[in-house]
C-alpha atoms as a PDB file:
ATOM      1  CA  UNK A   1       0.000   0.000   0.000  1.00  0.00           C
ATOM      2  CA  UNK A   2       2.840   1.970   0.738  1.00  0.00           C
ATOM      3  CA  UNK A   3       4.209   1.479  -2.542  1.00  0.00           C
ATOM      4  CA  UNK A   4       0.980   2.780  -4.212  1.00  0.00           C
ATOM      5  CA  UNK A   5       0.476   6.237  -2.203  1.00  0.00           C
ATOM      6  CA  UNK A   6       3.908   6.712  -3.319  1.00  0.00           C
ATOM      7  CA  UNK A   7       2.683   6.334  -6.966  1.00  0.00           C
ATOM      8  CA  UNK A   8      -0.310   8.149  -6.466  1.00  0.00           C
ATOM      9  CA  UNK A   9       1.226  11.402  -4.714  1.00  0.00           C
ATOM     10  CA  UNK A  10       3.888  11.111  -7.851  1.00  0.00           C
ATOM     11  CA  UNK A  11       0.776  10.779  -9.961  1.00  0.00           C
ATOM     12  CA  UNK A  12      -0.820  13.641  -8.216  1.00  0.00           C
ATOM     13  CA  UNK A  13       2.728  15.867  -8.241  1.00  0.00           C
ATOM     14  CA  UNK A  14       3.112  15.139 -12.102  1.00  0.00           C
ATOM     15  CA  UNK A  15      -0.716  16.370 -12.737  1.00  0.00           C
ATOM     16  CA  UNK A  16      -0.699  19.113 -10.577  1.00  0.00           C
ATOM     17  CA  UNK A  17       2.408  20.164 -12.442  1.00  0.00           C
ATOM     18  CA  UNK A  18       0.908  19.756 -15.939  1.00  0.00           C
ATOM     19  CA  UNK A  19      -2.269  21.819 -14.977  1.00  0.00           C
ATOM     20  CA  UNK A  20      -1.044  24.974 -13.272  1.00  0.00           C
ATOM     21  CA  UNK A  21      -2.834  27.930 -14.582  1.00  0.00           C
ATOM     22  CA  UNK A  22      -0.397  30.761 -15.449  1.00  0.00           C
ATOM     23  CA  UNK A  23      -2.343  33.964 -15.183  1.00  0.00           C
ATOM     24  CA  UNK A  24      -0.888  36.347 -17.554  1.00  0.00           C
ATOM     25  CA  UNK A  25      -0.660  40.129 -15.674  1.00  0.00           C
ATOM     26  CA  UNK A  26      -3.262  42.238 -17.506  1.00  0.00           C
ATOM     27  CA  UNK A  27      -1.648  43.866 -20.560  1.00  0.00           C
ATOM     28  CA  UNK A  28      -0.614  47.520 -19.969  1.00  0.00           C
ATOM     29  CA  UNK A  29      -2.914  50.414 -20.415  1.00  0.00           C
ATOM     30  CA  UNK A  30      -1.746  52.211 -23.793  1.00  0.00           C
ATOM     31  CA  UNK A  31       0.531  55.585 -23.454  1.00  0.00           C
ATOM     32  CA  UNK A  32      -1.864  58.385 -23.287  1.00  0.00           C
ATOM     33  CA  UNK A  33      -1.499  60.129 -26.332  1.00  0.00           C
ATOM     34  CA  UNK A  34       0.992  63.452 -26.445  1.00  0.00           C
ATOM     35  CA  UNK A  35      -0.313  66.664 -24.716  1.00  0.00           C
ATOM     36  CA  UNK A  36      -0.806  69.161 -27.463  1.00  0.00           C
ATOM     37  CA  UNK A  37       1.265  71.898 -26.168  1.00  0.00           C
ATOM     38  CA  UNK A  38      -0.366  74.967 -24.438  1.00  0.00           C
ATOM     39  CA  UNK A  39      -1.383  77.556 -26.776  1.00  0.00           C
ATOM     40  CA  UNK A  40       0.534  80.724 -26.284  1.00  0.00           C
ATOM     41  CA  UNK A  41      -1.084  83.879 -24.250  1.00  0.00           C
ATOM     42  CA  UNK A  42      -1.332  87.385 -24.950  1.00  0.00           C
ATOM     43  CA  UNK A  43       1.274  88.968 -23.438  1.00  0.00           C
ATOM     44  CA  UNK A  44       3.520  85.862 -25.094  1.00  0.00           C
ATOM     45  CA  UNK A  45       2.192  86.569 -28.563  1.00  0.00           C
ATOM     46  CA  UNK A  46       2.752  90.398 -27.660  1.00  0.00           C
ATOM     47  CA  UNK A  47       6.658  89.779 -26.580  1.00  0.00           C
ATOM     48  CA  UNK A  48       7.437  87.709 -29.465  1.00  0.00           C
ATOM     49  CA  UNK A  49       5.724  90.846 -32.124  1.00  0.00           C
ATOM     50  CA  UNK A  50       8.117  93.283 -30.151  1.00  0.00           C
ATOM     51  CA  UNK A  51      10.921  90.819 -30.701  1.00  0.00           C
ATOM     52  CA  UNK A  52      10.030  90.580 -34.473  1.00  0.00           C
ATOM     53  CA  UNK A  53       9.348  94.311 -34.820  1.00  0.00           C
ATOM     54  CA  UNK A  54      12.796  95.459 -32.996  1.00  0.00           C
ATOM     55  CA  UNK A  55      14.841  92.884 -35.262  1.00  0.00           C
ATOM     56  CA  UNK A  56      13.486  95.024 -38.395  1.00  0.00           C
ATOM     57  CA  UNK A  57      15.001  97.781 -36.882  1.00  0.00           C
ATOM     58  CA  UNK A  58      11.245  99.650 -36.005  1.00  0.00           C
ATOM     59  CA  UNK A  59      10.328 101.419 -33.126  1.00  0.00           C
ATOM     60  CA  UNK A  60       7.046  99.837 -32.522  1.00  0.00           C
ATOM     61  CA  UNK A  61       4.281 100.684 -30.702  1.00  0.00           C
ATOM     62  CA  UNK A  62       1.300  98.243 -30.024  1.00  0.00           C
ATOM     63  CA  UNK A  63      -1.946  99.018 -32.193  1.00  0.00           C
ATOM     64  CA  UNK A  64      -3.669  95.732 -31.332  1.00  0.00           C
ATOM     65  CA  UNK A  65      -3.162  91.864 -31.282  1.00  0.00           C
ATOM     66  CA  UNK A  66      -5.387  89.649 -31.084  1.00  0.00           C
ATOM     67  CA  UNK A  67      -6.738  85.798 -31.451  1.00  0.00           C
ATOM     68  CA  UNK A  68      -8.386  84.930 -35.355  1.00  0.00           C
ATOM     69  CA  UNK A  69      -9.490  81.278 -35.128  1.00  0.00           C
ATOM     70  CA  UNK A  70      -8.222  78.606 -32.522  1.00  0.00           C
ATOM     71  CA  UNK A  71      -4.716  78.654 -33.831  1.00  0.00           C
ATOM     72  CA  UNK A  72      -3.135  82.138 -34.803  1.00  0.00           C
ATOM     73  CA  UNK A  73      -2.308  85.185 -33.054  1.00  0.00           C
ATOM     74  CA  UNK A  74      -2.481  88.600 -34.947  1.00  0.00           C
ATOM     75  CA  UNK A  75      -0.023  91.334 -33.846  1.00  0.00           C
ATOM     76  CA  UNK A  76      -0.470  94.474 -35.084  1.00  0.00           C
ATOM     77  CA  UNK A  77       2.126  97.598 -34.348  1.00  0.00           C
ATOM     78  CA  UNK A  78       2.160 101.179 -35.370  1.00  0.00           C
ATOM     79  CA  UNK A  79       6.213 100.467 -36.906  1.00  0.00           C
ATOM     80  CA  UNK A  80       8.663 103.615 -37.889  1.00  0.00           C
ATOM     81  CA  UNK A  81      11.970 105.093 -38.085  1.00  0.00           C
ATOM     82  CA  UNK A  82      13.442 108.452 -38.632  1.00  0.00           C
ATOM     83  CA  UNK A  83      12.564 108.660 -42.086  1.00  0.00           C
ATOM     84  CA  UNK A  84       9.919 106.100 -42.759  1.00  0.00           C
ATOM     85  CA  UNK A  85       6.462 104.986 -40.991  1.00  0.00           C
ATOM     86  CA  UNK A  86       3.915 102.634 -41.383  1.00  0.00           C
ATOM     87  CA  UNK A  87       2.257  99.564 -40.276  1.00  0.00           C
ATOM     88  CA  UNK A  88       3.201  96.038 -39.442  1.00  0.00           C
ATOM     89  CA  UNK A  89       1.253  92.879 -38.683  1.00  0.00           C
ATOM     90  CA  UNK A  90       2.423  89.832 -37.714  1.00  0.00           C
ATOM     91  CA  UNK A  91       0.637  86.443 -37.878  1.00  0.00           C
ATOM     92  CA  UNK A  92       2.364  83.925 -35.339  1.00  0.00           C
ATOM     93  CA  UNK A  93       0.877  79.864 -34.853  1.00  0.00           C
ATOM     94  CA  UNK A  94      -0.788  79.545 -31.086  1.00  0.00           C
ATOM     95  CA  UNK A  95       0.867  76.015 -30.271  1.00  0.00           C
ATOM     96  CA  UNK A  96       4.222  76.177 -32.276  1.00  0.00           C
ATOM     97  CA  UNK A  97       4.664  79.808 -31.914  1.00  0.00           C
ATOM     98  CA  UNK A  98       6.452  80.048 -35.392  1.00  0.00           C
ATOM     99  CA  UNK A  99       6.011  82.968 -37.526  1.00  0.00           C
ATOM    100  CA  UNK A 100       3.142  82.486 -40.343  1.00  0.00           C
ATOM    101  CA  UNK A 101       3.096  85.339 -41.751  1.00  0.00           C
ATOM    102  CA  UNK A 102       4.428  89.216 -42.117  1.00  0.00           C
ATOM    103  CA  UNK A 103       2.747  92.519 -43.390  1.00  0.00           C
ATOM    104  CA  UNK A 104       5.323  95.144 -43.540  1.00  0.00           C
ATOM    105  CA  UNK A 105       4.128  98.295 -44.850  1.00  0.00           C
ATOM    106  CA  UNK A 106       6.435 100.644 -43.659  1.00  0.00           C
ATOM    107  CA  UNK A 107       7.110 103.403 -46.067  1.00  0.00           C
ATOM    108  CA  UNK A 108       9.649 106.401 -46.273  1.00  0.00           C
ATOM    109  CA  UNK A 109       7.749 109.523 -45.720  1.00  0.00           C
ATOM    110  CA  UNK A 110       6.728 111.499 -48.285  1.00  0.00           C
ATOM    111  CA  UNK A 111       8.022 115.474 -48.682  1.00  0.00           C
ATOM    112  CA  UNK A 112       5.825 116.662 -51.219  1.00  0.00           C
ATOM    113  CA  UNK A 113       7.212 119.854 -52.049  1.00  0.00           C
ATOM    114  CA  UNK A 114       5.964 120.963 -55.690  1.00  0.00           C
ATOM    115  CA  UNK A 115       9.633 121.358 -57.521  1.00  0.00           C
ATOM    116  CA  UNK A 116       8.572 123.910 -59.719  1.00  0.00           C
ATOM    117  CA  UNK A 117       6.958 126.143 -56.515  1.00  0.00           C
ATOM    118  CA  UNK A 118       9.493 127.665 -54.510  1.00  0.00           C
ATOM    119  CA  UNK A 119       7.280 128.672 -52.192  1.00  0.00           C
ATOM    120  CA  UNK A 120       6.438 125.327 -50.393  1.00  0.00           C
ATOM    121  CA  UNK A 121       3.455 123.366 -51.830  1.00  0.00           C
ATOM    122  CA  UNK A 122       1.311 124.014 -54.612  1.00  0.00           C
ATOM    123  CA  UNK A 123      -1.706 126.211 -54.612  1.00  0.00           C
ATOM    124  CA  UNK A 124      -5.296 125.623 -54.206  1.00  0.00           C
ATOM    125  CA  UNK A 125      -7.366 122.181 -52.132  1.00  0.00           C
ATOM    126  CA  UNK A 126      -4.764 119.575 -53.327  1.00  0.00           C
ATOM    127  CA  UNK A 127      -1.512 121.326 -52.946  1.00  0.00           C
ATOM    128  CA  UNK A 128      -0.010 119.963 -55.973  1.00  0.00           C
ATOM    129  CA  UNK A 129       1.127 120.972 -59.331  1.00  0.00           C
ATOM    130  CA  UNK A 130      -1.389 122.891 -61.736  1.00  0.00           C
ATOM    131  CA  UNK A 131      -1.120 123.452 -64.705  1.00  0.00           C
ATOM    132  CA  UNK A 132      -1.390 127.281 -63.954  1.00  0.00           C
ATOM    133  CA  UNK A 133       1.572 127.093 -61.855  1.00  0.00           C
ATOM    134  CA  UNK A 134       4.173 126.628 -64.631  1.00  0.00           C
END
């Protein structure tokens, strides 16, 4: 009898063996997907149009910015130098804060002194030439 327990408890070990359940660990949740980054502010979109404005060589002064759609900031500065003025406008992306786009319309101011009028500008509403003043 002893002989057969043995057998059995072998018999038992060698099943017991063959039928473990292996529980696989629950498979890992996915990576969340990437975080858009922030969009940019005001007063970042503001900094960054001074930045652009100053590297042209402008003295700027702020006429309005502003946000057109979800992803673009519009700058807009009053831009000038000693001898020109005008406007500039920058477009800049929200998330990637890269430059999109660029009005420059800064233009040298204009003297206009009528050449043939020594006496400053033409005569009459428009202040240019006449034919009656040659």
């Amino acid at each position: 009898m002893g002989g057969m327990r043995l057998a059995l408890v072998i018999g038992c070990l060698m099943l017991a063996s063959g039928c473990v359940l292996h529980t696989r660990s629950p498979s890992p949740h996915p990576p969340p997907p990437p975080h858009r980054p922030v969009a940019m502010t005001y007063r970042e979109a503001v900094n960054l149009g001074f930045n652009q404005c100053r590297s042209r060589g402008y003295e700027c002064r702020l006429k309005d910015a502003d946000r057109k759609g979800r992803d673009v900031w519009r700058v807009k500065f009053h831009a000038s130098t000693r001898r020109a003025k005008g406007h500039l406008h920058l477009d800049f992306d929200a998330y990637s804060r890269s430059l999109l786009r660029v009005d420059d319309k800064v233009k040298a101011r204009r003297h206009d002194w009528d050449d043939d009028d020594r006496r400053g500008r033409g005569r009459g509403k428009k202040k240019g030439h006449a034919r009656r003043d040659d």
